[in-house]
C-alpha atoms as a PDB file:
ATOM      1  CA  UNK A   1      29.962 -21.068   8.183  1.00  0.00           C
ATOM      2  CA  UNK A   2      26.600 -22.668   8.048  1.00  0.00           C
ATOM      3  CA  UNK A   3      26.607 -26.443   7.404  1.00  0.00           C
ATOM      4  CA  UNK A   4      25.769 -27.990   4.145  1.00  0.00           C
ATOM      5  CA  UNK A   5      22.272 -29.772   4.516  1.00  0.00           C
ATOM      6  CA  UNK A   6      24.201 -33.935   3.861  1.00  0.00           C
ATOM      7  CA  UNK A   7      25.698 -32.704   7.415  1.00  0.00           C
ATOM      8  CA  UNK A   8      24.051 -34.592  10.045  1.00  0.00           C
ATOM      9  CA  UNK A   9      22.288 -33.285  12.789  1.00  0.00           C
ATOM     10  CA  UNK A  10      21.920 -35.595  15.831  1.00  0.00           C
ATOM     11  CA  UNK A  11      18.470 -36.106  17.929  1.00  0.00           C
ATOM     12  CA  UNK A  12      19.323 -36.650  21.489  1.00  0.00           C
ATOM     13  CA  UNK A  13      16.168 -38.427  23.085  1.00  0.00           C
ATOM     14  CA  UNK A  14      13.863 -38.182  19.993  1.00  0.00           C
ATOM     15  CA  UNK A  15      12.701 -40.686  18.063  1.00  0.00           C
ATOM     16  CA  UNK A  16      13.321 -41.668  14.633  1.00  0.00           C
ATOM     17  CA  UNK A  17      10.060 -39.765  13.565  1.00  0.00           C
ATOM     18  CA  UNK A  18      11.327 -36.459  14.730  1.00  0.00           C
ATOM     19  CA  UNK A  19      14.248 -37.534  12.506  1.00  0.00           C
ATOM     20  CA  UNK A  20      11.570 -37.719   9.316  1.00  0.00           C
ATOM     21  CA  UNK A  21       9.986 -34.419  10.392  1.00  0.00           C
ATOM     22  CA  UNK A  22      13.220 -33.014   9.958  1.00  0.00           C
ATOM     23  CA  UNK A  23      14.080 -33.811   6.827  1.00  0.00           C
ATOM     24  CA  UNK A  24      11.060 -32.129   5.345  1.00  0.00           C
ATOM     25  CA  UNK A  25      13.272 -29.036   6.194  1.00  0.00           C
ATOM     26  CA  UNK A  26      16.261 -30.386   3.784  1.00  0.00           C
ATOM     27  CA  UNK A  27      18.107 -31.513   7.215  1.00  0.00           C
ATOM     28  CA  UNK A  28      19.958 -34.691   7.413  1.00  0.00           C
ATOM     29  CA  UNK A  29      18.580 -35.938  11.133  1.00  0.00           C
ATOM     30  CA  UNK A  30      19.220 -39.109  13.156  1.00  0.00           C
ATOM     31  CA  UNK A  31      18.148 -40.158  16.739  1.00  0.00           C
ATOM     32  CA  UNK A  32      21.605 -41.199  18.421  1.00  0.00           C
ATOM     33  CA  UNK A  33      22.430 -43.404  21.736  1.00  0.00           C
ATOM     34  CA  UNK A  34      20.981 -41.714  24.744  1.00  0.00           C
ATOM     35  CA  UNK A  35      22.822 -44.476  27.433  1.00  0.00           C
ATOM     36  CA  UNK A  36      26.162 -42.692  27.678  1.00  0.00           C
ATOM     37  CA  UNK A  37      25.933 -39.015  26.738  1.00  0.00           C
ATOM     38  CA  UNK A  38      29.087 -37.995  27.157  1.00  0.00           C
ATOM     39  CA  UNK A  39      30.927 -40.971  24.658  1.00  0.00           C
ATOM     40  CA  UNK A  40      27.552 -40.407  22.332  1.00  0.00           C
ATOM     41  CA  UNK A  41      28.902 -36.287  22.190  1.00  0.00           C
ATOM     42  CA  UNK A  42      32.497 -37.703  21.490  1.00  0.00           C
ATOM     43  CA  UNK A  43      30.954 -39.933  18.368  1.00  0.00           C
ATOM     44  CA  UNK A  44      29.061 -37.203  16.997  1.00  0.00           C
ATOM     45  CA  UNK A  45      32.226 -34.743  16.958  1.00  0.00           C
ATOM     46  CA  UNK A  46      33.801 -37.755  15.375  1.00  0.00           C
ATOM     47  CA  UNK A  47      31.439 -38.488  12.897  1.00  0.00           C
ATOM     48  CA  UNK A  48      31.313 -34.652  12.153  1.00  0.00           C
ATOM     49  CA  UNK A  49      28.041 -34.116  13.540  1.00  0.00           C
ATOM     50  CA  UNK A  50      27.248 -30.319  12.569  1.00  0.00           C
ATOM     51  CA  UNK A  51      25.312 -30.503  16.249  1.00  0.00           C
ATOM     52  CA  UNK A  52      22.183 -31.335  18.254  1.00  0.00           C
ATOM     53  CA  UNK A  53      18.660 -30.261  19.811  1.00  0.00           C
ATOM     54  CA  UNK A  54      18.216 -31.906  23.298  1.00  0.00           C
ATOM     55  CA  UNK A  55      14.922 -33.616  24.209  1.00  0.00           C
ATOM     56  CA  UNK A  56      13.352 -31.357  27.368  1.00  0.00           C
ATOM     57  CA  UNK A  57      13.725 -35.200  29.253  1.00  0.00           C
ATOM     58  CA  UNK A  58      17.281 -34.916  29.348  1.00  0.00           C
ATOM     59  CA  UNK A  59      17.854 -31.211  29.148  1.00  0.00           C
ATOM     60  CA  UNK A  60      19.547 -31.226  32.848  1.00  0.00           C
ATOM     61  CA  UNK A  61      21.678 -33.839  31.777  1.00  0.00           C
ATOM     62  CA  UNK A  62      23.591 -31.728  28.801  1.00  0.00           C
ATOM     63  CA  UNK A  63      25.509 -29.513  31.146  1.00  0.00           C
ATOM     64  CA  UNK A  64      28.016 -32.127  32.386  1.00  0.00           C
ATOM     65  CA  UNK A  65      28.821 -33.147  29.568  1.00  0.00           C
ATOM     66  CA  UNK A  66      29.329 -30.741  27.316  1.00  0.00           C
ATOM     67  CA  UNK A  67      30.341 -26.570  27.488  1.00  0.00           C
ATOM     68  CA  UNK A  68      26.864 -24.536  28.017  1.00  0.00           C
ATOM     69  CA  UNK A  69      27.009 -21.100  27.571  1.00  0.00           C
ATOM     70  CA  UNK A  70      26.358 -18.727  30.755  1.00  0.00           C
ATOM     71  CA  UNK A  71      22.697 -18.425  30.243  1.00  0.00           C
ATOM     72  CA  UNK A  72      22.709 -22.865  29.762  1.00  0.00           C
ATOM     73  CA  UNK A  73      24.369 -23.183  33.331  1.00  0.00           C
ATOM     74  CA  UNK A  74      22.596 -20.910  35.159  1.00  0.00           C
ATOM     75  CA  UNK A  75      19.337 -22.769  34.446  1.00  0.00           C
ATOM     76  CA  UNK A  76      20.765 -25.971  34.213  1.00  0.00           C
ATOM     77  CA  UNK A  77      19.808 -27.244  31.010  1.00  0.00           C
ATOM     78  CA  UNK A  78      20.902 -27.420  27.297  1.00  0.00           C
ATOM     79  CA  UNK A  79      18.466 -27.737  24.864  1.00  0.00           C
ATOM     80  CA  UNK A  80      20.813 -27.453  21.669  1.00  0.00           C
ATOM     81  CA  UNK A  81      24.410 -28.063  20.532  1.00  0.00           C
ATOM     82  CA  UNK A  82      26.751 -26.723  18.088  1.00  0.00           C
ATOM     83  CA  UNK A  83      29.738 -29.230  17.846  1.00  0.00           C
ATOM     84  CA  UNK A  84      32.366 -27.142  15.898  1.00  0.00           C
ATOM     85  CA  UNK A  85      35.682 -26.643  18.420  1.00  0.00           C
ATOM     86  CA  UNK A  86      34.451 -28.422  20.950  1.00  0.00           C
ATOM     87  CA  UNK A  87      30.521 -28.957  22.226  1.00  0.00           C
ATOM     88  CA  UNK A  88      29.306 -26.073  22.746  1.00  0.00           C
ATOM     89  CA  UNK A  89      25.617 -25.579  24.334  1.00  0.00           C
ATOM     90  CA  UNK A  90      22.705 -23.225  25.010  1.00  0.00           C
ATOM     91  CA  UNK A  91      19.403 -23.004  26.430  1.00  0.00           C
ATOM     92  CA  UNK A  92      17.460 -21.790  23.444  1.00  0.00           C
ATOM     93  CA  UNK A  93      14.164 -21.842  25.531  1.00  0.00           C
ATOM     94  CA  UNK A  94      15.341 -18.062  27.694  1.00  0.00           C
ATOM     95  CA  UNK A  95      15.960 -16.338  24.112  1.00  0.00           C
ATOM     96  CA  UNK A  96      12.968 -17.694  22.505  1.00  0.00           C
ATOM     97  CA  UNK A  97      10.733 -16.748  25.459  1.00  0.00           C
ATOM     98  CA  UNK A  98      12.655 -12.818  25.454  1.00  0.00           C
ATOM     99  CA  UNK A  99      11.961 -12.766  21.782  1.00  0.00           C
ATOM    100  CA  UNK A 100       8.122 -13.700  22.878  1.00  0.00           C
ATOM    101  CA  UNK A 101       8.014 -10.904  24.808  1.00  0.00           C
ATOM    102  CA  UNK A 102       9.618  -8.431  23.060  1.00  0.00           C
ATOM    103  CA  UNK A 103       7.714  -9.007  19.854  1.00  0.00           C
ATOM    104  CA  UNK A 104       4.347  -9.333  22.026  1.00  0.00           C
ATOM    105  CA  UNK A 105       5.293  -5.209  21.823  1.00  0.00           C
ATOM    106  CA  UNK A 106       4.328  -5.357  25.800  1.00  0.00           C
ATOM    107  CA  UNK A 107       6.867  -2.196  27.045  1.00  0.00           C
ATOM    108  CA  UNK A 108       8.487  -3.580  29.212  1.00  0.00           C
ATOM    109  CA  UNK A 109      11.367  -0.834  30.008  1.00  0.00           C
ATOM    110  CA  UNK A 110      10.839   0.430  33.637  1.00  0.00           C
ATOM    111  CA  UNK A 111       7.510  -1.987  33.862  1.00  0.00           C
ATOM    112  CA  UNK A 112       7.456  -4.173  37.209  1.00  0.00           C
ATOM    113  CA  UNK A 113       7.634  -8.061  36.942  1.00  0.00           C
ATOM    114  CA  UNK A 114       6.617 -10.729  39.352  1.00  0.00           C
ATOM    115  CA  UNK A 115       8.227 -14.155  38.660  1.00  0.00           C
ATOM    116  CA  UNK A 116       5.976 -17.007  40.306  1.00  0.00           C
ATOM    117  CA  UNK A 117       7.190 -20.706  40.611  1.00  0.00           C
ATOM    118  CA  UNK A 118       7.763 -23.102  42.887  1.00  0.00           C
ATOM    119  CA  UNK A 119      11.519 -23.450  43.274  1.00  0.00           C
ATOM    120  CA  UNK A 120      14.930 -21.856  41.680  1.00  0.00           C
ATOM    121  CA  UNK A 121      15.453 -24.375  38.974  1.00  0.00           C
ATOM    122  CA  UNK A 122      11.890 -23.565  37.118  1.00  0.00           C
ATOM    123  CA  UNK A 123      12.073 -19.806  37.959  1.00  0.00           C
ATOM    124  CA  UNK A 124      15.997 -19.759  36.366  1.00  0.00           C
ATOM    125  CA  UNK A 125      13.448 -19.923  32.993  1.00  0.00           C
ATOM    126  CA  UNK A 126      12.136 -16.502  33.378  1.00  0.00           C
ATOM    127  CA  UNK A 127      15.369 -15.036  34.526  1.00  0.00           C
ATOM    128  CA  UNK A 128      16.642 -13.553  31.553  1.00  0.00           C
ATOM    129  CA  UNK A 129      13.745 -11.043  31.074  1.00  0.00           C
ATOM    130  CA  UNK A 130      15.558  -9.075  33.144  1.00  0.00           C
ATOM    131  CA  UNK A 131      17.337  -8.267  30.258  1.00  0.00           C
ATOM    132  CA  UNK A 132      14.440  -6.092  28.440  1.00  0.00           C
ATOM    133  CA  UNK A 133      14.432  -3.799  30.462  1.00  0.00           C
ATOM    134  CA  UNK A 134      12.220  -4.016  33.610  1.00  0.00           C
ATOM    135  CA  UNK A 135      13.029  -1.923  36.740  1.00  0.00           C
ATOM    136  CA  UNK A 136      12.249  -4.348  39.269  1.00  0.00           C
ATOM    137  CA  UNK A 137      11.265  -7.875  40.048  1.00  0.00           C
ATOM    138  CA  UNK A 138       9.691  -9.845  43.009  1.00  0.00           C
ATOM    139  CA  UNK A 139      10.422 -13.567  43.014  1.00  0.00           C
ATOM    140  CA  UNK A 140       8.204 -16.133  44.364  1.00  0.00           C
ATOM    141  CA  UNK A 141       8.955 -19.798  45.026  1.00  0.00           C
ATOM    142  CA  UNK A 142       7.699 -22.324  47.428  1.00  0.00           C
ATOM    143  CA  UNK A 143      10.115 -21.040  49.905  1.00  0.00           C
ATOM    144  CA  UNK A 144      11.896 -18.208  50.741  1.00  0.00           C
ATOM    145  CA  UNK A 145      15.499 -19.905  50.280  1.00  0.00           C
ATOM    146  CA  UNK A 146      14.620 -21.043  46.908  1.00  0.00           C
ATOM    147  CA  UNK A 147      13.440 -17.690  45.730  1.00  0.00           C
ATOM    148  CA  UNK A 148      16.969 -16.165  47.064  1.00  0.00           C
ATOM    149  CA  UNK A 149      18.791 -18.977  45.545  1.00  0.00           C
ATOM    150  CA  UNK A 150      16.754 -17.544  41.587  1.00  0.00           C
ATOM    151  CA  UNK A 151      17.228 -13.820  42.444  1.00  0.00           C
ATOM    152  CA  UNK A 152      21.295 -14.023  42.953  1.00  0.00           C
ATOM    153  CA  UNK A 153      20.944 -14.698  38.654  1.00  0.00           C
ATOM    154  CA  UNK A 154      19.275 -11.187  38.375  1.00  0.00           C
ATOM    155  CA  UNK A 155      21.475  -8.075  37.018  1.00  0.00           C
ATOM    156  CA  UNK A 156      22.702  -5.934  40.138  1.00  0.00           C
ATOM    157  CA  UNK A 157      20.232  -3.034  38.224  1.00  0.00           C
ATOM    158  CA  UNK A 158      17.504  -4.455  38.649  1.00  0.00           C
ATOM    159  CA  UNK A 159      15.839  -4.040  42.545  1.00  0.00           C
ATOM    160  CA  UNK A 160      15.284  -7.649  43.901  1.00  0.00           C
ATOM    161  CA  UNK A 161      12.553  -8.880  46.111  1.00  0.00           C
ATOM    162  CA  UNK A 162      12.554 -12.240  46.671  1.00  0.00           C
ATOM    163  CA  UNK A 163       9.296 -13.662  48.892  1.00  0.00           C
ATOM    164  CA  UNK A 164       7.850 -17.460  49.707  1.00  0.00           C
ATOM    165  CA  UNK A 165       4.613 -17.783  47.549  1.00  0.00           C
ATOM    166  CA  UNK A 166       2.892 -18.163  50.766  1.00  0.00           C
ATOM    167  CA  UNK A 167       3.921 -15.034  52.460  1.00  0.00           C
ATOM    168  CA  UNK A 168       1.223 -12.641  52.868  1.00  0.00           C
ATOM    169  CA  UNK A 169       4.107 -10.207  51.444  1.00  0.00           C
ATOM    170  CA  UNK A 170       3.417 -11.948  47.841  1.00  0.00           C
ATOM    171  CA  UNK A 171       0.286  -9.725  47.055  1.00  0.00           C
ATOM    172  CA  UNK A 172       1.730  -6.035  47.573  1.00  0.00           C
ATOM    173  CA  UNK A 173       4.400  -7.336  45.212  1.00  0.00           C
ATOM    174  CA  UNK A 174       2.137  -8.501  43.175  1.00  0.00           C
ATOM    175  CA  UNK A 175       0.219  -5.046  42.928  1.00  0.00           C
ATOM    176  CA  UNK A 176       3.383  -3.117  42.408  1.00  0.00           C
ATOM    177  CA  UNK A 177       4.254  -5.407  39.087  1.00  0.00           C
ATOM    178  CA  UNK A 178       2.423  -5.388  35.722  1.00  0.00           C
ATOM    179  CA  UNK A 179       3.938  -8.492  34.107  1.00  0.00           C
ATOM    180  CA  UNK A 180       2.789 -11.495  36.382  1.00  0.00           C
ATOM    181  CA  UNK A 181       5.336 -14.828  34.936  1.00  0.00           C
ATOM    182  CA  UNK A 182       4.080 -18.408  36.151  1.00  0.00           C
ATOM    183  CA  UNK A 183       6.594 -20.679  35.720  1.00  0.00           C
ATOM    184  CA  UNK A 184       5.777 -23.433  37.920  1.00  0.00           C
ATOM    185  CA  UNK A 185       2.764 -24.724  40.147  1.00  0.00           C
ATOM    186  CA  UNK A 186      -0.946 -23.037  40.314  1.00  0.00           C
ATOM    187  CA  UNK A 187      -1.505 -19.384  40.302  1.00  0.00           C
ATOM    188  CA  UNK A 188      -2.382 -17.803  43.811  1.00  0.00           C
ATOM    189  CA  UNK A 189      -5.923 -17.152  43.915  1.00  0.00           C
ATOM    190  CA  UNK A 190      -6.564 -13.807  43.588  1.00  0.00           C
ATOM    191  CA  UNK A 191      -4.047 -12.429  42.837  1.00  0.00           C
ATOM    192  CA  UNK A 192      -4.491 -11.156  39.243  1.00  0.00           C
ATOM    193  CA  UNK A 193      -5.834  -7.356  38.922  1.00  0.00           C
ATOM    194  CA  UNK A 194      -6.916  -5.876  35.697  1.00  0.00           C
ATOM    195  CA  UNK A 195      -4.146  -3.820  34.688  1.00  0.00           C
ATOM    196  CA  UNK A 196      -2.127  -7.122  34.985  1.00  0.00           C
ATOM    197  CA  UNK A 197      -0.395  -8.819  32.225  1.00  0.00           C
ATOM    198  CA  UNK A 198       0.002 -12.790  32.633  1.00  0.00           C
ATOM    199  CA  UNK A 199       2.520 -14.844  30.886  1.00  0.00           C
ATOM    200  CA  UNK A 200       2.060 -18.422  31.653  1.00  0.00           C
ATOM    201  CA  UNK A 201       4.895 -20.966  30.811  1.00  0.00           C
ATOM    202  CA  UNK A 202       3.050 -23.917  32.843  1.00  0.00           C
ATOM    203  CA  UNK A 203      -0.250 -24.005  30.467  1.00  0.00           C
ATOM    204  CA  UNK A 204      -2.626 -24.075  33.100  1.00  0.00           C
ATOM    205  CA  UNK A 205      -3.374 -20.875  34.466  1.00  0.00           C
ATOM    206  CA  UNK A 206      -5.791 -18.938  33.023  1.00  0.00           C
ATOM    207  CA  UNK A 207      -7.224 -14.700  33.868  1.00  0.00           C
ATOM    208  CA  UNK A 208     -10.470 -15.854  34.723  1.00  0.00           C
ATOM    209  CA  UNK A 209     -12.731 -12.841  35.375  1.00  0.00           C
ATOM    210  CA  UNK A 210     -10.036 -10.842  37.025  1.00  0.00           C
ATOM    211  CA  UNK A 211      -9.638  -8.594  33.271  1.00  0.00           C
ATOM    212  CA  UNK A 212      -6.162  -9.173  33.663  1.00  0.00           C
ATOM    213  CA  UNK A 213      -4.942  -9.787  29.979  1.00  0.00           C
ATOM    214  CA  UNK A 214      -3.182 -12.960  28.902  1.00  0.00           C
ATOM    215  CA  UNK A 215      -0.109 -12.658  26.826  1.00  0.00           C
ATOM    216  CA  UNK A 216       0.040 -14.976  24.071  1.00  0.00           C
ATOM    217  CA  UNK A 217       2.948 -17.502  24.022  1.00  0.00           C
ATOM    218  CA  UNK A 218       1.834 -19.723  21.637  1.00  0.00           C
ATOM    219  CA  UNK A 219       4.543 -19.130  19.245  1.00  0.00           C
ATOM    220  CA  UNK A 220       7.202 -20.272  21.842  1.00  0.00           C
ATOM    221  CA  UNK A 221       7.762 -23.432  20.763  1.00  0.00           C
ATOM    222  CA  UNK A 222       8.456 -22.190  17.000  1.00  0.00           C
ATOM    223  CA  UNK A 223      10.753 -19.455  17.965  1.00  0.00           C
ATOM    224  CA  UNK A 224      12.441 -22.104  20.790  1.00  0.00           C
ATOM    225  CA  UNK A 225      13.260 -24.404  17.741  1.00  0.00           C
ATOM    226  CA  UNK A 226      14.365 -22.021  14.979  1.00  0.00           C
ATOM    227  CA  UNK A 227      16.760 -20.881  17.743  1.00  0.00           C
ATOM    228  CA  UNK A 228      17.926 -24.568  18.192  1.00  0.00           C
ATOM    229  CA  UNK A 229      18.268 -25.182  14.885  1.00  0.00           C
ATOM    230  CA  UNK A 230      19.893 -22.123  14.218  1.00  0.00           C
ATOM    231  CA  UNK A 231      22.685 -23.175  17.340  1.00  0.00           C
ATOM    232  CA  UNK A 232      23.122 -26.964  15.965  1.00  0.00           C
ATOM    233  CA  UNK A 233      22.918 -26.298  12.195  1.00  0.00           C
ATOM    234  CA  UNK A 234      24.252 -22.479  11.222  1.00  0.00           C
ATOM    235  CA  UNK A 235      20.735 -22.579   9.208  1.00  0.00           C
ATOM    236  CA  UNK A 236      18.362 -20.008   9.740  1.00  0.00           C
ATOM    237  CA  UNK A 237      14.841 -20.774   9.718  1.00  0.00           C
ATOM    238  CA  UNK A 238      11.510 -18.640  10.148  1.00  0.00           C
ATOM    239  CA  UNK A 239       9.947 -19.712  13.147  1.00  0.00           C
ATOM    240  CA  UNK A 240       6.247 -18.498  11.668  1.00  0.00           C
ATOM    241  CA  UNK A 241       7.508 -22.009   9.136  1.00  0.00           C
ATOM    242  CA  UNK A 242       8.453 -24.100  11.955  1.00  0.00           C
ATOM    243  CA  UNK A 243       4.649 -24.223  13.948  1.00  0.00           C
ATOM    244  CA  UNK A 244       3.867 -27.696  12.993  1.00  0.00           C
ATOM    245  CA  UNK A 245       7.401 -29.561  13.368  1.00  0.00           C
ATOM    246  CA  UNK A 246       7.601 -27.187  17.205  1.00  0.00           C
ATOM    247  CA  UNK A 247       4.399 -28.935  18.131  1.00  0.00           C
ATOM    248  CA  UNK A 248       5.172 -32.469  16.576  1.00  0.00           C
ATOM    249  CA  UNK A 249       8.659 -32.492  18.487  1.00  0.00           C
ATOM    250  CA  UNK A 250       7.546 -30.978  21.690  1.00  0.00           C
END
């Protein structure tokens, strides 16, 4: 049942300005202790906290403390909670970025996808597009063991090829894929053809003159929160209405 808006909704690592920004939304916000998670979790259940978004800062810190979802422990990291039966948490930042995608209307169903990053804990963020569809995917970290250690996470369907970002193996798989995904660290030079489709989650990389084509991810944030909010509060919001707060919070 969604939660009436008088039911708080607990800031973990924000400040009490986020908690002002939220309120313009009708939601009942406060920034809460960040020294001892765990008895800070136990207080909000107490004070019937409806449930919480996660600063990215402490992100990694959520899973010990509380129950994430499959998706929240394989990366690592829970970004929102929903306190009713217990503390339950997610990682709203792998649906929001599949929603990206999907509504992007790029095809990806039997398209080829080449994750880039520079070890298995940023590359875990890209993971779950293996859900949309794609046939295969090469995965590139800094090493070789750290790109094996992201591509166990990938659905036994989808053909594997993990690869060090430094192996000369990196551009064949990078001319077999049409979605290039940066998720961590500079983009190898050269490495971007025109028929290429690049979506950057570091910020920084950019298509140059190669006429590869940049997909746009500038709604991410939105989407990320409305999917938060969605978790912690049972509201739904419009992440189109959510732009400003997204960029003020994040």
């Amino acid at each position: 049942m969604p939660a009436p808006y008088d039911t708080p909704l607990a800031l973990i690592g924000y400040p009490p300005d986020a908690a002002r920004a939220l309120r313009g939304l009708g939601l009942l916000a406060l920034s809460v202790a960040t020294d001892n998670l765990g008895a800070t979790l136990e207080a909000c259940r107490s004070l019937h906290f409806t449930g919480a978004i996660v600063h990215p800062t402490l992100e990694s810190h959520l899973p010990d403390v509380s129950t994430p979802d499959a998706e929240a422990r394989r990366v690592g990291r829970v970004d929102a909670l929903a306190f009713a039966g217990g503390t339950h948490g997610i990682f709203a930042l792998a649906d929001a970025l599949g929603d990206a995608v999907t509504d992007s209307g790029y095809a990806t169903r039997g398209a080829g996808a080449l994750l880039i990053g520079l070890d298995a804990v940023d590359l875990t963020l890209a993971l779950p597009l293996a859900r949309l569809g794609f046939s295969n995917m090469g995965v590139a970290a800094e090493t070789l063991p750290e790109a094996e250690r992201a591509a166990r996470h990938l659905p036994a369907g989808v053909r594997t090829f993990p690869v060090s970002r430094r192996d000369a193996a990196l551009a064949t798989l990078a001319e077999r894929a049409d979605l290039i995904v940066l998720t961590g660290g500079p983009l190898p030079a050269g490495l971007l053809q025109p028929y290429h489709t690049l979506a950057d989650l570091t910020g920084h990389a950019v298509v140059g003159t190669s006429g590869a084509t940049s997909l746009d991810l500038s709604t991410l944030p939105a989407r990320r929160l409305a999917r938060q909010l969605e978790h912690a509060t049972g509201q739904r919001f419009h992440a189109q209405d959510l732009s400003e707060l997204a960029a003020q919070l994040h």
